[in-house]
Protein backbone atom coordinates (compact mmCIF):
# COMPACT_ATOMS: atom_id res chain seq x y z
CA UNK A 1 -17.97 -14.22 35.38
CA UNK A 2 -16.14 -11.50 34.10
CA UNK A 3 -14.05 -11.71 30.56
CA UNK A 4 -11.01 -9.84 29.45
CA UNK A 5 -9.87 -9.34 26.27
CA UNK A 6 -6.76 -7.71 25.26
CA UNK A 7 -5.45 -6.06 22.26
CA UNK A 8 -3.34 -3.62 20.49
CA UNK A 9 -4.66 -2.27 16.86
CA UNK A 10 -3.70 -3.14 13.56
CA UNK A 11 -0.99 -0.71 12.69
CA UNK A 12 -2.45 2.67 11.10
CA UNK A 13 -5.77 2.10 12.53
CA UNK A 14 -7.99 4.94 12.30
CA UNK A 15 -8.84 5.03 16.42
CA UNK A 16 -12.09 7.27 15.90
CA UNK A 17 -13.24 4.70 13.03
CA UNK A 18 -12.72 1.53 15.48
CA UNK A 19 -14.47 3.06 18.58
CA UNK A 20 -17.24 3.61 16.15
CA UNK A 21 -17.03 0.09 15.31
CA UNK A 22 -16.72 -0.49 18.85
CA UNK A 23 -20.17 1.17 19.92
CA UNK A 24 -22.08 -0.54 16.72
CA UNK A 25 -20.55 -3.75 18.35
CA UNK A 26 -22.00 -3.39 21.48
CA UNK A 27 -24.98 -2.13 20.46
CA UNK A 28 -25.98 -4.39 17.40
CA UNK A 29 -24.34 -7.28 18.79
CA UNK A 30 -23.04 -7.31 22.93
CA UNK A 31 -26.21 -6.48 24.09
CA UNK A 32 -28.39 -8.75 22.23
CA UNK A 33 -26.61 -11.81 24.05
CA UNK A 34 -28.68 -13.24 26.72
CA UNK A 35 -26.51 -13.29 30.00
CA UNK A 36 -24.30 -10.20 29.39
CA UNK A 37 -24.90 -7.90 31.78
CA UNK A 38 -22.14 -5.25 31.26
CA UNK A 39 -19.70 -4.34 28.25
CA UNK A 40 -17.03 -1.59 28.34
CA UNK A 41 -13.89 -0.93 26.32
CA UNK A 42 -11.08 0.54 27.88
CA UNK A 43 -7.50 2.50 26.48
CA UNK A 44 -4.39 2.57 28.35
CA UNK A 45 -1.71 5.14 28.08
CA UNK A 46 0.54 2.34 25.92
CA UNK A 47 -1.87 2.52 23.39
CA UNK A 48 -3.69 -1.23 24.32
CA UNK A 49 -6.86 -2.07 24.42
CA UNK A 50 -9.28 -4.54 26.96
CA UNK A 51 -13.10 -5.18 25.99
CA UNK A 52 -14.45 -6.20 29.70
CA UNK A 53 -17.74 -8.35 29.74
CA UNK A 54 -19.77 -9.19 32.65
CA UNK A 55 -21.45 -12.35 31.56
CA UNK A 56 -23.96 -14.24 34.19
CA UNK A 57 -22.41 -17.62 33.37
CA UNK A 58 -19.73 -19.29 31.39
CA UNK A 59 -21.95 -21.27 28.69
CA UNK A 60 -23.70 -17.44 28.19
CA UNK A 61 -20.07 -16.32 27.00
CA UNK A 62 -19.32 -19.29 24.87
CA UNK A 63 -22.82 -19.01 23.19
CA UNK A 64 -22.30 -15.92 22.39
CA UNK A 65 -18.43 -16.22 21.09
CA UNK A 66 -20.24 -18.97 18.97
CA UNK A 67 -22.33 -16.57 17.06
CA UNK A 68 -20.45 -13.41 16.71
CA UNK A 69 -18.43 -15.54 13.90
CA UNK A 70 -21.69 -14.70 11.63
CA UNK A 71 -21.89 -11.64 12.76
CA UNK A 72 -21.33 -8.09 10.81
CA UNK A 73 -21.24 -6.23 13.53
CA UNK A 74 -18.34 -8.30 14.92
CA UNK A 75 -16.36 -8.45 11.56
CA UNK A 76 -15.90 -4.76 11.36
CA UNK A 77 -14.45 -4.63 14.71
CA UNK A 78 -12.30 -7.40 14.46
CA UNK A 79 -11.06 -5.71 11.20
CA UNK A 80 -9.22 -3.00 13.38
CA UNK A 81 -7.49 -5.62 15.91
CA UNK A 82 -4.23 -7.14 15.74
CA UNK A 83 -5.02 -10.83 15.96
CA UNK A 84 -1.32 -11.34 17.32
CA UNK A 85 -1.77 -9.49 19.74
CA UNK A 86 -5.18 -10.99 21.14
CA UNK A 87 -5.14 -12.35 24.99
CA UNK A 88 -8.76 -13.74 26.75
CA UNK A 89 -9.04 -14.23 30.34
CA UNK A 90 -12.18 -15.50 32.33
CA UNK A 91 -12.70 -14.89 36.08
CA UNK A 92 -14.94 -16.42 38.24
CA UNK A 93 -16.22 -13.35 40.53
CA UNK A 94 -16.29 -14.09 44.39
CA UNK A 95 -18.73 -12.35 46.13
């Protein structure tokens, strides 16, 4: 199942500062989760954002969305997103 998350950045967000947010998130946190099997985060020319996971099932991704809430790792990266501008999509791969 893949997830999608888009985002845009608080306004006068330090870029360099959030992707180093970004790695200690996926390295302290993403890849501790049992069932992810791949995290990348992605820029596009309009300045948004997309964090895509590859997660073995659905209940791996909503265990783990249940426990970044305690986590520091998490906070720090969140601290650089524009919660307005926050969209999640799951997909159910097909082959």
């Amino acid at each position: 199942m893949f997830e999608i998350t888009a985002f845009r950045l608080v306004p006068g967000a330090d870029e360099e500062a959030f992707l180093a947010a970004d790695s200690r998130v996926q390295c302290a946190f993403a890849y501790r989760q049992p069932g992810l099997m791949r995290r990348t985060t992605a820029r596009g020319a309009d300045g948004a954002w997309i964090v895509l996971d590859l997660w073995r099932s659905d209940a791996d991704a909503d265990a783990a969305a249940g426990r970044r809430h305690d986590d520091e790792a998490t906070a720090a990266f969140l601290s650089f997103v524009d919660p307005t501008t926050v969209r999640t999509g799951r997909y159910t791969t097909l082959d």
